[in-house]
Structure formats: C-alpha cells, structure tokens
N, C-alpha and C. Protein backbone atom coordinates (compact mmCIF):
# COMPACT_ATOMS: atom_id res chain seq x y z
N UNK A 1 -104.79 243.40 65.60
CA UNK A 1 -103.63 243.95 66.30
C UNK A 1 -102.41 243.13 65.89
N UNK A 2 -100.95 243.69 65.20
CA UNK A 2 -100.23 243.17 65.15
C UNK A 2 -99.85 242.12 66.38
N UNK A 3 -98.63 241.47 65.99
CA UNK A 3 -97.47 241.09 67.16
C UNK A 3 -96.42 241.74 67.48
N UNK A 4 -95.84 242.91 66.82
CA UNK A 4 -95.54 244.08 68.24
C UNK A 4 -96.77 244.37 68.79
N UNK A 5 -97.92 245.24 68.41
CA UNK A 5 -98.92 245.62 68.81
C UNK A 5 -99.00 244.93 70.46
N UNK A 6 -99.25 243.67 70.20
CA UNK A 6 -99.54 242.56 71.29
C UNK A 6 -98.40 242.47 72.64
N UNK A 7 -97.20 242.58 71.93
CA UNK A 7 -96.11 242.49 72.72
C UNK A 7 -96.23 243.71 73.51
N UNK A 8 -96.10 244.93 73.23
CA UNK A 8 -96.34 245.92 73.75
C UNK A 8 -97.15 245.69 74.94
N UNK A 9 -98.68 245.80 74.32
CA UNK A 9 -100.06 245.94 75.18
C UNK A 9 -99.48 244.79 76.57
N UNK A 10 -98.94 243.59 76.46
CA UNK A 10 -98.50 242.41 77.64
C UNK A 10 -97.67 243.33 78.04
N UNK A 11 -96.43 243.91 77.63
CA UNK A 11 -95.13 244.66 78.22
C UNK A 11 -96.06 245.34 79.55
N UNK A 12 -96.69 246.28 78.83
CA UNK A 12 -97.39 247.46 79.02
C UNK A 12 -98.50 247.05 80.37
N UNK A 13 -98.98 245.54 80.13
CA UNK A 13 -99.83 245.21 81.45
C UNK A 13 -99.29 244.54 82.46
N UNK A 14 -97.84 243.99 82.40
CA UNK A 14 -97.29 243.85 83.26
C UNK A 14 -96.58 244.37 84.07
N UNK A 15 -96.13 245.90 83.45
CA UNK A 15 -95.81 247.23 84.09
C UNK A 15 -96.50 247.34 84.89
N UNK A 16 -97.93 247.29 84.76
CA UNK A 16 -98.80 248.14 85.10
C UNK A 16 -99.31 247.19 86.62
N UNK A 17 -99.15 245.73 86.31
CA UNK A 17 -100.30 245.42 87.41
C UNK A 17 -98.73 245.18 88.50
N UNK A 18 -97.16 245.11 88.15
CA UNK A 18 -96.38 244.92 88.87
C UNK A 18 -96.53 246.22 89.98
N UNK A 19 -96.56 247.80 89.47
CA UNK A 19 -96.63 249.01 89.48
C UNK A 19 -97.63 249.27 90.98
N UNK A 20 -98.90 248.28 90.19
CA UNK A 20 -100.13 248.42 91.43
C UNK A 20 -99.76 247.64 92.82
N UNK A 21 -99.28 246.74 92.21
CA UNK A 21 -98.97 245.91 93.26
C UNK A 21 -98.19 246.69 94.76
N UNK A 22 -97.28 247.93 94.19
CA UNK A 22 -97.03 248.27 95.17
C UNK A 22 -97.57 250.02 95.39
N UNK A 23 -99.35 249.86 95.02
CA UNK A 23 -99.83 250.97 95.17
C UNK A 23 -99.40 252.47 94.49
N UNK A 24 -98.81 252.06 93.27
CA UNK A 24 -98.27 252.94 92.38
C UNK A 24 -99.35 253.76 91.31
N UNK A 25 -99.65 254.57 91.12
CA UNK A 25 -100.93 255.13 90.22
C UNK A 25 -100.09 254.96 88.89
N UNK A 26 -100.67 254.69 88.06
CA UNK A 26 -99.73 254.46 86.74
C UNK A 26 -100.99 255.13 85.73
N UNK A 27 -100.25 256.52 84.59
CA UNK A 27 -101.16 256.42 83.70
C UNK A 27 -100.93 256.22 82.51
N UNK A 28 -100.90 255.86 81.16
CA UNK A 28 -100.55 255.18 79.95
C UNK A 28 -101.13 256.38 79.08
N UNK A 29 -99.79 256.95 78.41
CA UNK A 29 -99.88 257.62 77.62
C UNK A 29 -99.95 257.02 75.78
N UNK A 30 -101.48 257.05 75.42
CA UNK A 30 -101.17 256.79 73.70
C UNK A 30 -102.17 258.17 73.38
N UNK A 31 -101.34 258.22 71.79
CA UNK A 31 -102.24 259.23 71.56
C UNK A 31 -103.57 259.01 70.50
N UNK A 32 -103.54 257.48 70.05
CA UNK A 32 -104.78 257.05 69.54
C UNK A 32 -105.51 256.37 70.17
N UNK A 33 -105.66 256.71 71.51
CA UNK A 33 -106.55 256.11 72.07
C UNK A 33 -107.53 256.84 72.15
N UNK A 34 -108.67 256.20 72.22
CA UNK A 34 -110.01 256.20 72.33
C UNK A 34 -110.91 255.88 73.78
N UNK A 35 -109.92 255.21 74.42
CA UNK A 35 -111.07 254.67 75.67
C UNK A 35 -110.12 255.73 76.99
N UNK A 36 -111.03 255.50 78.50
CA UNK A 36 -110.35 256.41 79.67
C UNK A 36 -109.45 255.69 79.96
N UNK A 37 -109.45 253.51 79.26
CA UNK A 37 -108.75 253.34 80.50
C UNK A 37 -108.22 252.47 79.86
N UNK A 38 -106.73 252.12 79.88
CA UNK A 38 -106.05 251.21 79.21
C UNK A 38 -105.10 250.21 80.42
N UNK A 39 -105.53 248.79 80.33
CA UNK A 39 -104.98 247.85 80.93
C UNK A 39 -105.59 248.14 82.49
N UNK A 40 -106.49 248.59 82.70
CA UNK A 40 -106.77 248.80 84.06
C UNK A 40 -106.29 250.12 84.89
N UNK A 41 -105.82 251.12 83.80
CA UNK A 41 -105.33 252.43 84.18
C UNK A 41 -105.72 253.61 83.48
N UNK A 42 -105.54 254.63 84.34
CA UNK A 42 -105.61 255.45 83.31
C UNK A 42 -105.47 255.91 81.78
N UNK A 43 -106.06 256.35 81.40
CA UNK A 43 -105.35 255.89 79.75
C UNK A 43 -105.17 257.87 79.49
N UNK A 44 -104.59 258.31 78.68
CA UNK A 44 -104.42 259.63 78.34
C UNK A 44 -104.35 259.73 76.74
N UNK A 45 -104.99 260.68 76.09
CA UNK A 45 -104.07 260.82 74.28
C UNK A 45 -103.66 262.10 74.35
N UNK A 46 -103.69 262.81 75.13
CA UNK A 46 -103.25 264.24 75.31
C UNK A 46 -102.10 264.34 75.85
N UNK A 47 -100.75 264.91 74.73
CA UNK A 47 -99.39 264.52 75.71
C UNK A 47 -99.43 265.78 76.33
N UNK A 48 -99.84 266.85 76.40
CA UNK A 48 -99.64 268.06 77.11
C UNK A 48 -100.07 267.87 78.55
N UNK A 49 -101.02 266.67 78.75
CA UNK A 49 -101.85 266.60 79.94
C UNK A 49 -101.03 265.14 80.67
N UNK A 50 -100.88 264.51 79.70
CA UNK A 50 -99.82 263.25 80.23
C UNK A 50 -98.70 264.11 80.81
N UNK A 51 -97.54 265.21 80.32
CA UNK A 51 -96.71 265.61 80.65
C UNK A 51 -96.66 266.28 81.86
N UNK A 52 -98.08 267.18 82.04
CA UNK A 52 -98.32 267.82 83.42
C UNK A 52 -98.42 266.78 84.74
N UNK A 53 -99.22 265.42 84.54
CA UNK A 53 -99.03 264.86 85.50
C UNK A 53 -98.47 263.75 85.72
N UNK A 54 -97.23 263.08 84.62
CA UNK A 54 -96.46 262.68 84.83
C UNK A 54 -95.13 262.55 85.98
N UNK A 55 -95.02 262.28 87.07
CA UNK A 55 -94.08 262.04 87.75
C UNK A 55 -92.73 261.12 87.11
N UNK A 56 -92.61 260.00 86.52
CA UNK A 56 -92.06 259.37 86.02
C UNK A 56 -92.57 258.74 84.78
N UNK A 57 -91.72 258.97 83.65
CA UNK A 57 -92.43 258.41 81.98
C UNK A 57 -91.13 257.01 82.03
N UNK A 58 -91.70 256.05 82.01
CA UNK A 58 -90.99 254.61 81.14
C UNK A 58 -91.74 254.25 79.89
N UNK A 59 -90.29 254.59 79.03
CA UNK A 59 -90.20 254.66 76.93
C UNK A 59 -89.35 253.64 77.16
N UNK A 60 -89.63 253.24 75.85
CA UNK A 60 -88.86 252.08 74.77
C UNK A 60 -87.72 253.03 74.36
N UNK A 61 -87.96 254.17 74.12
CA UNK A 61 -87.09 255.30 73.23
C UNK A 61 -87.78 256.72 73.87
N UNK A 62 -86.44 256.99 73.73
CA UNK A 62 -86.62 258.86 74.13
C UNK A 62 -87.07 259.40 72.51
N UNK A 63 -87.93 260.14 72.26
CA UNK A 63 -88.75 260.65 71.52
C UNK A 63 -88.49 262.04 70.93
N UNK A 64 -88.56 262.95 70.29
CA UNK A 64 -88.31 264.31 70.45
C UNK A 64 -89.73 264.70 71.11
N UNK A 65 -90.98 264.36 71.15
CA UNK A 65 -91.90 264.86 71.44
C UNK A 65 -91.99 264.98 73.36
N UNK A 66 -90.96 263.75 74.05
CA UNK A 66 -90.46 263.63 75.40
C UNK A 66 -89.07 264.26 75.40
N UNK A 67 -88.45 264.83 74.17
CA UNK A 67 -87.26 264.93 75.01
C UNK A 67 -86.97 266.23 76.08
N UNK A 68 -88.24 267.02 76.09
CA UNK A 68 -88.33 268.11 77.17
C UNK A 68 -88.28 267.72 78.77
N UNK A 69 -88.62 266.35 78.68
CA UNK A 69 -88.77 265.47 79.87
C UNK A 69 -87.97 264.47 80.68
N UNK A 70 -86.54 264.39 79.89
CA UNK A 70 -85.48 263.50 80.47
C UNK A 70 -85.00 263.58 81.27
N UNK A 71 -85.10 264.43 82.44
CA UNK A 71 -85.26 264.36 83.77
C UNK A 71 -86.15 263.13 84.28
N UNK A 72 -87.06 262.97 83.43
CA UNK A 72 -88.33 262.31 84.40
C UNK A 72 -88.32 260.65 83.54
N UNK A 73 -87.68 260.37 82.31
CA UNK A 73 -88.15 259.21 81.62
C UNK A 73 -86.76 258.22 81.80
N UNK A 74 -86.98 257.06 82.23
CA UNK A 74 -86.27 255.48 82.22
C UNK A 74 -86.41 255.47 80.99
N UNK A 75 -85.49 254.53 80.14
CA UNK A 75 -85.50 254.14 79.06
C UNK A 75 -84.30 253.12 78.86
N UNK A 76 -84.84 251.96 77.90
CA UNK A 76 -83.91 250.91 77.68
C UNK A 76 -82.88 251.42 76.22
N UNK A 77 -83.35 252.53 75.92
CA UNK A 77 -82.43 253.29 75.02
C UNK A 77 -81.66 254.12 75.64
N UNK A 78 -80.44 254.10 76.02
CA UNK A 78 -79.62 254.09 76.94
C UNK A 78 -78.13 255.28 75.46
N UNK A 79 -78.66 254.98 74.22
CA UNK A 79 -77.92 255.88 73.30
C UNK A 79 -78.49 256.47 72.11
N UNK A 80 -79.98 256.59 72.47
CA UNK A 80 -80.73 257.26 71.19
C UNK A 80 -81.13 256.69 70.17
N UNK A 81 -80.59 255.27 70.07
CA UNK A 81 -80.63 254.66 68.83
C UNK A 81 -81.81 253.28 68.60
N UNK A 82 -82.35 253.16 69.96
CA UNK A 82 -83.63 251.77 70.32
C UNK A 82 -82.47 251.05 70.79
C-alpha cells in the first residue's frame, strides 16, 4: 500500500471511529473493494447502491461520477480543482 494509500485509509478511520462515537452509521464507498467491511464499517463497491443510501457523502473532490449528488457531499474542494 502506498503512502497516500495509508494516509487515506488513517483519514478514512478516523472519520469513521470520530462518526461512531456519536452513534453515526457511516458507510465507505470504494469501488475496488473486495471485503463487507472497511475500517469497522460498512464497506460498499457499488456506487449506485452507495448513492441510494447515502444520506451525507464526505470527498476529497467532487467527482463527475458524484456530481449528481452535491446536495448531499462536504468537500475540502471548495473550487473543483483538489
């Protein structure tokens, strides 16, 4: 696993266990994943099925594959550009 790779996956588990902490269901959308459960959560590779039960998506970057969803996604890309 790289070191983004790594950085991510920590980003990504400290979301997640801050999230629980206040009884938040969190599910982690990748689409090469392989396992049900990533960092102690749900894990998804299906964005059609991530998108249906998504309440709130937090990206690094708005995506074209999310941008049907910017109602619903936080992002530290704040102008399209990362």
């Amino acid at each position: 696993m790289g070191e983004r790779s790594e950085r991510a996956k920590q980003f990504a588990s400290l979301l997640v266990q801050g999230a629980k902490k206040e009884n938040i269901e969190v599910v982690i959308y990748e689409p090469v994943m392989t396992e049900p459960e990533f960092v102690h959560s749900k894990g998804v590779n299906d964005l059609n099925e991530f998108k249906q039960i998504a309440d709130v998506i937090v990206a690094n970057r708005i995506d074209d594959l999310i941008a049907d969803l910017t109602d619903k996604v936080y992002t530290r890309d704040l102008f399209g550009g990362d």
